[in-house]
C-alpha atoms as a PDB file:
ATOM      1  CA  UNK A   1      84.238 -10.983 -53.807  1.00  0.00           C
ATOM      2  CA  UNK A   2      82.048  -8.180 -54.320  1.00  0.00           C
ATOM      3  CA  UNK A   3      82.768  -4.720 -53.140  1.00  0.00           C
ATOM      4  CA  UNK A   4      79.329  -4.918 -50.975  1.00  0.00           C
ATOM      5  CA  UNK A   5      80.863  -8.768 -49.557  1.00  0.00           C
ATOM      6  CA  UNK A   6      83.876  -6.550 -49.006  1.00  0.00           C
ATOM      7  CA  UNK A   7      82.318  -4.450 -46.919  1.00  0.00           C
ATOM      8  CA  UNK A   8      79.943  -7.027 -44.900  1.00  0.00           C
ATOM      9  CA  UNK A   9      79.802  -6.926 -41.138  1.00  0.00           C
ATOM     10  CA  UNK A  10      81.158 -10.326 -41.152  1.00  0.00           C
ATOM     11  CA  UNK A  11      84.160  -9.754 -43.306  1.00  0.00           C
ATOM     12  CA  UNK A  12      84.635  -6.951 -41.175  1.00  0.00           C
ATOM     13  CA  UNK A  13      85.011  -9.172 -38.411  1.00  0.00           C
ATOM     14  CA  UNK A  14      87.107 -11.641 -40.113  1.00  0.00           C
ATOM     15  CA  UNK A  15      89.331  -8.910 -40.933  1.00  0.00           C
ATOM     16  CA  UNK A  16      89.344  -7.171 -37.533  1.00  0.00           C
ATOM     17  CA  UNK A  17      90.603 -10.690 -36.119  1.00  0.00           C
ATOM     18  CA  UNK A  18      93.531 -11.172 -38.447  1.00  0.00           C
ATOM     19  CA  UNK A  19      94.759  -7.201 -38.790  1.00  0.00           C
ATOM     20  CA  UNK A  20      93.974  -5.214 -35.577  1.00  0.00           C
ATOM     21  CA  UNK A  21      96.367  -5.249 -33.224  1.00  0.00           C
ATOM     22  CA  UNK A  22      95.599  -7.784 -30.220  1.00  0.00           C
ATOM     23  CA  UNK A  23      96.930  -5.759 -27.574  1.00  0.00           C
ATOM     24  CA  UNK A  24      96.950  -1.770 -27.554  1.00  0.00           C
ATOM     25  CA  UNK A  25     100.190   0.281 -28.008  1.00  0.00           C
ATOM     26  CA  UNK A  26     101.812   1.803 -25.044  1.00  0.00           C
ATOM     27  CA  UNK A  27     102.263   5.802 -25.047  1.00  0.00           C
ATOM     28  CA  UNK A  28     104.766   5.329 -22.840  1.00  0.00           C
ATOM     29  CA  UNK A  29     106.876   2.947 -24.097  1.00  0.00           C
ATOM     30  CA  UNK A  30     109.480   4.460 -26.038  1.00  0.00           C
ATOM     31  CA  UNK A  31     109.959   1.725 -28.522  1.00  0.00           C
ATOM     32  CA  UNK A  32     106.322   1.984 -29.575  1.00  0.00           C
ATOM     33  CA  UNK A  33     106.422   3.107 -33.059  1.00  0.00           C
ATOM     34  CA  UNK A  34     103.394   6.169 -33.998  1.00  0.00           C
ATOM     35  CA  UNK A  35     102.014   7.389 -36.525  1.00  0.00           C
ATOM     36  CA  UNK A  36     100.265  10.773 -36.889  1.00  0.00           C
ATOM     37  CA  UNK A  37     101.727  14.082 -36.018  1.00  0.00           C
ATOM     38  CA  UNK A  38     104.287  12.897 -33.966  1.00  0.00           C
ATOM     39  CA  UNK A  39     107.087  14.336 -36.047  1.00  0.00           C
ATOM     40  CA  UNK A  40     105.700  17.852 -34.954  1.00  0.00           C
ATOM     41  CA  UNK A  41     106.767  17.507 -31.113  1.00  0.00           C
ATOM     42  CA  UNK A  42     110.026  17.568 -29.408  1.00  0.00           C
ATOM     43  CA  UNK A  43     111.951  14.052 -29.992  1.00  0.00           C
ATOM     44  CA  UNK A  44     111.897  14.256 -26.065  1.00  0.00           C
ATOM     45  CA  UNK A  45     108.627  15.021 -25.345  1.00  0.00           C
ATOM     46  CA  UNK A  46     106.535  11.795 -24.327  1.00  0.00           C
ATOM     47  CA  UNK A  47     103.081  11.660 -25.521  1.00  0.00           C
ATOM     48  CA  UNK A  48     100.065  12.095 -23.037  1.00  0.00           C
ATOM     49  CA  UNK A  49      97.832   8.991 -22.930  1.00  0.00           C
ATOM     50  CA  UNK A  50      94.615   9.041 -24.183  1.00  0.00           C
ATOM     51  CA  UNK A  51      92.374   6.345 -26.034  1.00  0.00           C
ATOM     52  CA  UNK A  52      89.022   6.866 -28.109  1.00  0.00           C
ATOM     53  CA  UNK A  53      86.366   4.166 -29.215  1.00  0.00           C
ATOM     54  CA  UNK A  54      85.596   3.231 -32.780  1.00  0.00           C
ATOM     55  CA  UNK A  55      82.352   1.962 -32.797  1.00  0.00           C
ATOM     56  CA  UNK A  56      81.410  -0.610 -35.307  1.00  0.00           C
ATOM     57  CA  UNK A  57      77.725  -0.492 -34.823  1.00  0.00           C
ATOM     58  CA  UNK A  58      77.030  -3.913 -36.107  1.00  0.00           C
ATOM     59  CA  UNK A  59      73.788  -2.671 -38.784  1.00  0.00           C
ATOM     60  CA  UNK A  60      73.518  -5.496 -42.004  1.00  0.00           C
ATOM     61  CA  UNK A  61      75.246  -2.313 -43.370  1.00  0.00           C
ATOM     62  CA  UNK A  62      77.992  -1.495 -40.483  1.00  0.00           C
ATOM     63  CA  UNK A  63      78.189   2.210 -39.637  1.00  0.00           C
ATOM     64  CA  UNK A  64      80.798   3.615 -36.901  1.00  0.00           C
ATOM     65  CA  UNK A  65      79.614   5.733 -34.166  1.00  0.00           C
ATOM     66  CA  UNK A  66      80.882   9.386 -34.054  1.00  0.00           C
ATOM     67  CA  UNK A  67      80.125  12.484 -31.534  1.00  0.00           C
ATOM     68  CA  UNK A  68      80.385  16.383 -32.663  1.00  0.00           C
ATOM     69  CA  UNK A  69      81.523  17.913 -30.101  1.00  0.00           C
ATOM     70  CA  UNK A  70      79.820  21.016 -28.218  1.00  0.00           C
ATOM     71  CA  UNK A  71      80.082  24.710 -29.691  1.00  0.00           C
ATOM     72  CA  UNK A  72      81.690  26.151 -26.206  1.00  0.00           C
ATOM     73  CA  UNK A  73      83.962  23.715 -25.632  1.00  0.00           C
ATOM     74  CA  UNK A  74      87.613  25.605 -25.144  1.00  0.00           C
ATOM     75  CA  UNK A  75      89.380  23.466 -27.626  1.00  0.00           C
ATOM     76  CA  UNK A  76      88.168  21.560 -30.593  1.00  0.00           C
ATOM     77  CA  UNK A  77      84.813  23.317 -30.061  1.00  0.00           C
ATOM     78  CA  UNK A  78      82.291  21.640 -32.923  1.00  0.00           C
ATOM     79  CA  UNK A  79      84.552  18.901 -34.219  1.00  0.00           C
ATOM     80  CA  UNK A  80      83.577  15.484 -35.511  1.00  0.00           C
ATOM     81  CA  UNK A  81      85.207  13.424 -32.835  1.00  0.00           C
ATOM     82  CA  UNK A  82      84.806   9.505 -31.583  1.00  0.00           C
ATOM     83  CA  UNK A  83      84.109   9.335 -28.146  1.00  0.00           C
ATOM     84  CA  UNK A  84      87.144   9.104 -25.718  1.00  0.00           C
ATOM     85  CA  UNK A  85      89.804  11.483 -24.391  1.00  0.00           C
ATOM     86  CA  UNK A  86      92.776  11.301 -21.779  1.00  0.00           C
ATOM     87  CA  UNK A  87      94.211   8.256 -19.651  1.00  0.00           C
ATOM     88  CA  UNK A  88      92.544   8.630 -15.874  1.00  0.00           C
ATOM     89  CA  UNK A  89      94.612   7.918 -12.813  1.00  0.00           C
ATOM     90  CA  UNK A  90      92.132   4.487 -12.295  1.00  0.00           C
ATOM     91  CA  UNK A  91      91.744   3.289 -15.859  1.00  0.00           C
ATOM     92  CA  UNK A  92      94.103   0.328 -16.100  1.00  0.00           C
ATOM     93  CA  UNK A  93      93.378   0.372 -19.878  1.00  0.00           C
ATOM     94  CA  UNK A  94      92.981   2.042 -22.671  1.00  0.00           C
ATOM     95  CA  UNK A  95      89.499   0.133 -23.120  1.00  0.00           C
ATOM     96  CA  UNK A  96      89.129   0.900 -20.031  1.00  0.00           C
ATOM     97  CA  UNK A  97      89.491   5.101 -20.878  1.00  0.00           C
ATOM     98  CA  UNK A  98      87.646   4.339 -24.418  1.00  0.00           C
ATOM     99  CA  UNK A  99      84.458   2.991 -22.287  1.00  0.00           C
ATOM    100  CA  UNK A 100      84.592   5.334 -19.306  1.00  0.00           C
ATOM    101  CA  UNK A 101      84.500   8.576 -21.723  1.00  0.00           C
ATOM    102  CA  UNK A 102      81.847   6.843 -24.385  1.00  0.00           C
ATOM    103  CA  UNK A 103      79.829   6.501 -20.967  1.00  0.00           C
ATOM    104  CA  UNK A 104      80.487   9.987 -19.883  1.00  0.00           C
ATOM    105  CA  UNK A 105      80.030  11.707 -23.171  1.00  0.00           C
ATOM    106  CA  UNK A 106      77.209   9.694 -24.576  1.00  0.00           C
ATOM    107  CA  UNK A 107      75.641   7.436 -21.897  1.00  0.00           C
ATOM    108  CA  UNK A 108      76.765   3.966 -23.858  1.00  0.00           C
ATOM    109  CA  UNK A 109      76.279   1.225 -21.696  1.00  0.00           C
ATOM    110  CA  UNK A 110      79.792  -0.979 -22.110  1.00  0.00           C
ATOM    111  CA  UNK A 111      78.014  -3.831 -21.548  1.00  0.00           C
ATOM    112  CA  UNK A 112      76.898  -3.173 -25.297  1.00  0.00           C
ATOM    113  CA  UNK A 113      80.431  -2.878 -26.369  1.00  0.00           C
ATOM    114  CA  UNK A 114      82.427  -6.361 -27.424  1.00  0.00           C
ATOM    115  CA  UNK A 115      86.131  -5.173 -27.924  1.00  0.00           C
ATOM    116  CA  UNK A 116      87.784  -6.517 -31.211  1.00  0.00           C
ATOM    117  CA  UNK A 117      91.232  -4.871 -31.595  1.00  0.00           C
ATOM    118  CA  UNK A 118      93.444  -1.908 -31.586  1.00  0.00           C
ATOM    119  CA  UNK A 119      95.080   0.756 -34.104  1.00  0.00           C
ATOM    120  CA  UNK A 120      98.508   2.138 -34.354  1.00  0.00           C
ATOM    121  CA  UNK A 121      99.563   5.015 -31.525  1.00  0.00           C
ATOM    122  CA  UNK A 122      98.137   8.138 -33.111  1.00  0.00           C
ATOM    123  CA  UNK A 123     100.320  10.980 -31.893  1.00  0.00           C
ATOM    124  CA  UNK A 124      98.834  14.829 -31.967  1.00  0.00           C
ATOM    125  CA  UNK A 125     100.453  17.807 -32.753  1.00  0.00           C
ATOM    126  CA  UNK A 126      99.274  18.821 -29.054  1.00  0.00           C
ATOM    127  CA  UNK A 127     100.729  15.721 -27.153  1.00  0.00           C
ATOM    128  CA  UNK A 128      98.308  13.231 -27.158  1.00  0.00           C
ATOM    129  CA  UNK A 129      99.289   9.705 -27.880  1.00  0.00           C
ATOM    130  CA  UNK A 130      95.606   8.117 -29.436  1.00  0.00           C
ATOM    131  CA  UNK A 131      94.973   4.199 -28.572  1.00  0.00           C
ATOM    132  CA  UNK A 132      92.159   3.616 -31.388  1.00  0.00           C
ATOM    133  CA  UNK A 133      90.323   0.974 -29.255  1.00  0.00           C
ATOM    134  CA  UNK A 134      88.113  -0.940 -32.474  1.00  0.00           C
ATOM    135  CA  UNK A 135      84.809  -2.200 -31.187  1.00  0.00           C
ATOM    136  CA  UNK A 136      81.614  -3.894 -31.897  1.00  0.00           C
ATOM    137  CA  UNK A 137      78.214  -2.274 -30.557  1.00  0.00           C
ATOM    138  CA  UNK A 138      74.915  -3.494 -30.238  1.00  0.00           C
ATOM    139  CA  UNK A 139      72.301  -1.784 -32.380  1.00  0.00           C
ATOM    140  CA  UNK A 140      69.994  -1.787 -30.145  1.00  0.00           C
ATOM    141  CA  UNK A 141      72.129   0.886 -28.113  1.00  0.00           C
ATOM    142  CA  UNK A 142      70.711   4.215 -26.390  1.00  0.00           C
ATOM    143  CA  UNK A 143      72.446   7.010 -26.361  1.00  0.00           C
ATOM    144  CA  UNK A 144      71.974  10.090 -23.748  1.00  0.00           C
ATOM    145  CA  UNK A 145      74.312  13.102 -24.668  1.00  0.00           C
ATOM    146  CA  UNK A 146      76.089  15.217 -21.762  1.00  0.00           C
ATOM    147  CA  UNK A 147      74.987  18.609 -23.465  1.00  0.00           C
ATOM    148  CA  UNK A 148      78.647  20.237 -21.753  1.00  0.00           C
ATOM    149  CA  UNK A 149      80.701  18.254 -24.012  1.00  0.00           C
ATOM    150  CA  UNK A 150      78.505  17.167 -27.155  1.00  0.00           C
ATOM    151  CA  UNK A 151      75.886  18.682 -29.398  1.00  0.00           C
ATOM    152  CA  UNK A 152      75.206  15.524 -31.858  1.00  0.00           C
ATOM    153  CA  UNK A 153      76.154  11.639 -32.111  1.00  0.00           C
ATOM    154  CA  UNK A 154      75.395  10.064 -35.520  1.00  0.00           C
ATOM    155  CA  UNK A 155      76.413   6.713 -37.419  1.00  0.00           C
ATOM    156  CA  UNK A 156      78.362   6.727 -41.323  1.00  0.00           C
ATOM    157  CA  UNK A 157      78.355   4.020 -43.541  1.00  0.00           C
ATOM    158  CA  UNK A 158      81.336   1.848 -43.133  1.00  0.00           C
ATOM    159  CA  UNK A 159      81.509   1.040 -47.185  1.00  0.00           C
ATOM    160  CA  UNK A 160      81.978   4.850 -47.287  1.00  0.00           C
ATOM    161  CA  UNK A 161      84.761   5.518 -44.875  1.00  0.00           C
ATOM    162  CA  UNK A 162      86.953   2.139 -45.903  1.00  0.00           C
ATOM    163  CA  UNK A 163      86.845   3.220 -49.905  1.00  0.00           C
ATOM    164  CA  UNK A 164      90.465   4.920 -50.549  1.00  0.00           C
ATOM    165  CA  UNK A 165      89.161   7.464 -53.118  1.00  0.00           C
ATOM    166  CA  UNK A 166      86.967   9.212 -49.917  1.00  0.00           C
ATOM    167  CA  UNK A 167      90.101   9.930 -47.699  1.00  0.00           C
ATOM    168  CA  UNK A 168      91.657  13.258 -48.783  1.00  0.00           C
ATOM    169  CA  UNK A 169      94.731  15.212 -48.147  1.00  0.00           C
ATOM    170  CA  UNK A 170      94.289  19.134 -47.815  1.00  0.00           C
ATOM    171  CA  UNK A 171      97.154  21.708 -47.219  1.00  0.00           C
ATOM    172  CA  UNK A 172      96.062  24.223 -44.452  1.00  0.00           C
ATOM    173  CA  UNK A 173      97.778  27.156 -42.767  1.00  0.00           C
ATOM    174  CA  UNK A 174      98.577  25.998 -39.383  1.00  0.00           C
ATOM    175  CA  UNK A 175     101.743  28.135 -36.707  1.00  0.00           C
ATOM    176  CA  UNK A 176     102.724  30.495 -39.877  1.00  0.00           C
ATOM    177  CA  UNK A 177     103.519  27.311 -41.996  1.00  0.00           C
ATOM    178  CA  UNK A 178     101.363  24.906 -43.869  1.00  0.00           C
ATOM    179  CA  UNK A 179     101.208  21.388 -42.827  1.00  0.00           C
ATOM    180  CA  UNK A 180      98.888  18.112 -44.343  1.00  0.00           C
ATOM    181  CA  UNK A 181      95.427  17.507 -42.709  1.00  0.00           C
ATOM    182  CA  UNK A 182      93.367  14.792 -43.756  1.00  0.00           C
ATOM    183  CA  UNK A 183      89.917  15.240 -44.584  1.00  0.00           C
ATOM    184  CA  UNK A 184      86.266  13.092 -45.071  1.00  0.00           C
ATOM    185  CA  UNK A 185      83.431  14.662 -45.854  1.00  0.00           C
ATOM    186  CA  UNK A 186      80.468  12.896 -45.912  1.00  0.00           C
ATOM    187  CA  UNK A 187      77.100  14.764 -46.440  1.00  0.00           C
ATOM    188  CA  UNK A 188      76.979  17.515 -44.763  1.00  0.00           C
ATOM    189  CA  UNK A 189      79.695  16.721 -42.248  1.00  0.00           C
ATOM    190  CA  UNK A 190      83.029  17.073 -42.404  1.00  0.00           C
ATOM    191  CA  UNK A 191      85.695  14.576 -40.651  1.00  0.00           C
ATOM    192  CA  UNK A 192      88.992  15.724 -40.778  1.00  0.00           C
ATOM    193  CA  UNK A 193      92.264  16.236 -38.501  1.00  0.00           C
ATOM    194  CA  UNK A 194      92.867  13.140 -35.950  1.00  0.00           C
ATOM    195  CA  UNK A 195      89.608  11.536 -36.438  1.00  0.00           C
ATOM    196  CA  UNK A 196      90.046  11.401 -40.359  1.00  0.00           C
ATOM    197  CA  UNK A 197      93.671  10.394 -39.333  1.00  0.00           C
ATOM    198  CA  UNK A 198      92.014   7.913 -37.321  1.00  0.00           C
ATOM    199  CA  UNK A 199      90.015   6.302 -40.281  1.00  0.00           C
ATOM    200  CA  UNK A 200      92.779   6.458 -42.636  1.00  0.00           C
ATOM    201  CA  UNK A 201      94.771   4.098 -40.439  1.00  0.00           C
ATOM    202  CA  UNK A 202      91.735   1.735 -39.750  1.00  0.00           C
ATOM    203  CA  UNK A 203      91.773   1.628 -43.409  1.00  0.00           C
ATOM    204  CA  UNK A 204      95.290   0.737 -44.219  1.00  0.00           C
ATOM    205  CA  UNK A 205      94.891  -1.583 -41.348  1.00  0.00           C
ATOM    206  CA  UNK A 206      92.277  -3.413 -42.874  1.00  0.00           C
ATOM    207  CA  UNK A 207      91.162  -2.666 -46.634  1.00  0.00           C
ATOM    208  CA  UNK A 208      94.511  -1.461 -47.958  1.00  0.00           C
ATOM    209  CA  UNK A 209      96.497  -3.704 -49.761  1.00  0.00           C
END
């Protein structure tokens, strides 16, 4: 197999079916296992639910489907992000949050979105236990951005973010200490923290090994 075959949309799919995880990881289930930043919060402290979508857009080259967020937002102001955000009160799934906040953020119609898997619990050094809800979406999608939370939506190749030699490690200052952050650049963007975190473990998931 060639590295392009590798990287197909339908051994993506093949891939997604045999590795993802069928059903998503409960934050509040304290036998559920995370990954992440969890080792930087209290061993008591329970994580606070939240779930994001990573969009496969389903291009004869696959891309995923990210959001920068806006410049004046109070925290994470201008990050590379995938849509999503905290557990609601009525979503009785993490799809269910995934789908709501793509909607809200981005205007994507969930009708466009055919769920495929999940990712391990991503835990935050701020308390937030990330469901990675993996996803297939139409490319004939529209997008209409809520200008209060993001400035920019753009697709990256998949063959880029699934090759091991483009995930990076970087030391950075962080409480008076220095801790590991992981970093993608790609152009002239730059994915790091949680959503970088986020790839990484799509790509163990599915291309390491």
């Amino acid at each position: 197999m060639t590295v392009a075959d590798a990287l197909s949309l339908d051994d993506f799919r093949l891939r997604a079916a045999e590795r993802l995880l069928g059903a998503p990881p409960d934050p509040d289930d304290p036998e559920t296992v995370p990954i992440g930043e969890h080792a930087l919060l209290a061993p008591d402290r329970t994580p606070r639910a939240a779930a994001v979508l990573i969009g496969i857009v389903a291009r004869e080259e696959p891309q995923l489907l990210f959001t920068q967020r806006a410049k004046d937002l109070p925290v994470h102001a201008g990050q590379i992000s995938f849509p999503g955000g905290k557990r609601e009160p009525a979503d009785p799934t993490p799809l269910a949050t995934a789908l709501r906040e793509a909607h809200e953020e981005v205007g994507l119609d969930p009708a466009l979105v055919t769920p495929l898997g999940y990712l391990d619990l991503y835990v935050t050094n701020s308390g937030f236990g990330i469901v990675g809800c993996v996803a297939e979406i139409d490319p004939g999608y529209r997008l209409i951005l809520s200008p209060d939370e993001v400035e920019d939506a753009f697709e990256a190749p998949l063959g880029f973010l699934m090759r091991a030699e483009n995930h990076r490690v970087e030391m950075r200052e962080w409480t008076g200490g220095l801790r590991e952050i992981h970093h993608m650049p790609w152009e002239d963007r730059h994915i790091w923290g949680v959503t970088a975190g986020l790839l990484k473990n799509l790509y163990e998931r599915l291309y390491a090994g």
